[in-house]
C-alpha atoms as a PDB file:
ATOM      1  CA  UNK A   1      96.167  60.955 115.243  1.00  0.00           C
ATOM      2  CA  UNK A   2      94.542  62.639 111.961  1.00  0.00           C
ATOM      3  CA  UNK A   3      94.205  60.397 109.181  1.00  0.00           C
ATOM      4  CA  UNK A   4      96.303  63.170 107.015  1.00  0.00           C
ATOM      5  CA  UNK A   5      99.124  62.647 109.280  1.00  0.00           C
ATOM      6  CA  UNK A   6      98.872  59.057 109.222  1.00  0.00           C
ATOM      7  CA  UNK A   7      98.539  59.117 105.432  1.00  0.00           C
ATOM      8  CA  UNK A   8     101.509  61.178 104.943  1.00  0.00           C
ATOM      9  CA  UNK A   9     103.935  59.159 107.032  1.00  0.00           C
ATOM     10  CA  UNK A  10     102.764  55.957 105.270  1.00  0.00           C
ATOM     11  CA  UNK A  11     103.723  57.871 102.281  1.00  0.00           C
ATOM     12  CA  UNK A  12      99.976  57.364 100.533  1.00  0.00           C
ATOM     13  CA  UNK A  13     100.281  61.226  99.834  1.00  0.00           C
ATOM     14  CA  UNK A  14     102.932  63.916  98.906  1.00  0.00           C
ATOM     15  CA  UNK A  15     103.897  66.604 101.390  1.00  0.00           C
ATOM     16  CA  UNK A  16     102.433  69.038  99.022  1.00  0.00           C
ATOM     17  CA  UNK A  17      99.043  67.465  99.056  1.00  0.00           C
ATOM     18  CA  UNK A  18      99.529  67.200 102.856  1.00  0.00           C
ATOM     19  CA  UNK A  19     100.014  71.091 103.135  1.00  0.00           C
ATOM     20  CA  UNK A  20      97.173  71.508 101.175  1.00  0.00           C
ATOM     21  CA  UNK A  21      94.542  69.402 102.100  1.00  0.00           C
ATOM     22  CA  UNK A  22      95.462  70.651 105.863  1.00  0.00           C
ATOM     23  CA  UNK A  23      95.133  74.234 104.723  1.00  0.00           C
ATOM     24  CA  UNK A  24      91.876  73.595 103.695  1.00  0.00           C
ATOM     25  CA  UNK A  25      90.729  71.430 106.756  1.00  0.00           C
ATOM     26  CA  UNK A  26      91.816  74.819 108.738  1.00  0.00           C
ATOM     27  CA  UNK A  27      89.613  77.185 106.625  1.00  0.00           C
ATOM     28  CA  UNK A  28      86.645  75.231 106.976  1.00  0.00           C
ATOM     29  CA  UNK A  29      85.658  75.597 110.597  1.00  0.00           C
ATOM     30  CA  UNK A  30      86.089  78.844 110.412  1.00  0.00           C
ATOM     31  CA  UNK A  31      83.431  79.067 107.036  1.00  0.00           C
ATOM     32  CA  UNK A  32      81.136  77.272 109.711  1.00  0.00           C
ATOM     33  CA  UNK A  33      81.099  79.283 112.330  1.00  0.00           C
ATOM     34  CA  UNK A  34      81.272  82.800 110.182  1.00  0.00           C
ATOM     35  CA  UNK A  35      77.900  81.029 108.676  1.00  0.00           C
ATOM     36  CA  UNK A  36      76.610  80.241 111.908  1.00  0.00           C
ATOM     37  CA  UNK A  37      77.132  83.632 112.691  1.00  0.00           C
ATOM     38  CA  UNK A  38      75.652  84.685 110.093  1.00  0.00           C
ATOM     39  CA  UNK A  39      72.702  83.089 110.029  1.00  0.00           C
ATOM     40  CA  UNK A  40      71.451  82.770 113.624  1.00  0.00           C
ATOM     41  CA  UNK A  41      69.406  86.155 113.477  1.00  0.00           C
ATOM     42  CA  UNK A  42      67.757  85.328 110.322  1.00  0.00           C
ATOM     43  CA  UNK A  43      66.703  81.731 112.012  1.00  0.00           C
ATOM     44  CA  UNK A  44      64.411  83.206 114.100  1.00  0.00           C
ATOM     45  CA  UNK A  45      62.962  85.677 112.125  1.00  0.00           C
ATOM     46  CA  UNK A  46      62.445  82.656 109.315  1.00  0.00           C
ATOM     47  CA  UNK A  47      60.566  80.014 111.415  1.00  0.00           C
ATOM     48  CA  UNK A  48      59.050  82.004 114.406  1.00  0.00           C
ATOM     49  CA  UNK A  49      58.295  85.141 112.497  1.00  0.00           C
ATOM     50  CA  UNK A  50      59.743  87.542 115.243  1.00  0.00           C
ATOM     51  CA  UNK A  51      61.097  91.235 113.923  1.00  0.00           C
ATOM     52  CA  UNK A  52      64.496  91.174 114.779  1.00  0.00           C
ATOM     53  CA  UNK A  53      64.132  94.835 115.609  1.00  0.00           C
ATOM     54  CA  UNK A  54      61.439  94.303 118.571  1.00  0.00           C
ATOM     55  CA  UNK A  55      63.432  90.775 119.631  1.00  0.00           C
ATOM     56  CA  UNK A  56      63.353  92.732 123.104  1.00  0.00           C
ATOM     57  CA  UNK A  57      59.822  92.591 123.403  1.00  0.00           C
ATOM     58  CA  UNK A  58      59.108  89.541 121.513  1.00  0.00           C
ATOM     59  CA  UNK A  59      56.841  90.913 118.950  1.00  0.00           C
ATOM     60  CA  UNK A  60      55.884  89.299 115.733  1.00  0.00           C
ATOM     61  CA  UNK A  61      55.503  90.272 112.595  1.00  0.00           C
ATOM     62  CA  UNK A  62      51.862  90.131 110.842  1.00  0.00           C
END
């Protein structure tokens, strides 16, 4: 059981701050992966070097 749900039903938080705080839980996994997604292209090209636009043939850049 999440620890918001548990919190709420012991009463250590308001239902507002419940609704909240599990509003924001939702958004971030989705931040993640958009900057995952994001990123994964310019990974390579940072630490191997490799021209995203010749990935196909593996070149690198000089």
């Amino acid at each position: 059981m999440p620890l918001l749900e548990l919190r709420k039903r012991e009463k250590l938080i308001t239902e507002e701050n419940y609704v909240d705080l599990t509003a924001e839980l939702e958004i971030l996994p989705k931040m993640l992966t958009a900057l995952i997604k994001g990123t994964d292209g310019n990974l390579a090209q940072d630490a191997y070097g490799v021209d995203q636009r010749n990935r196909q043939t593996g070149a690198v850049e000089q």
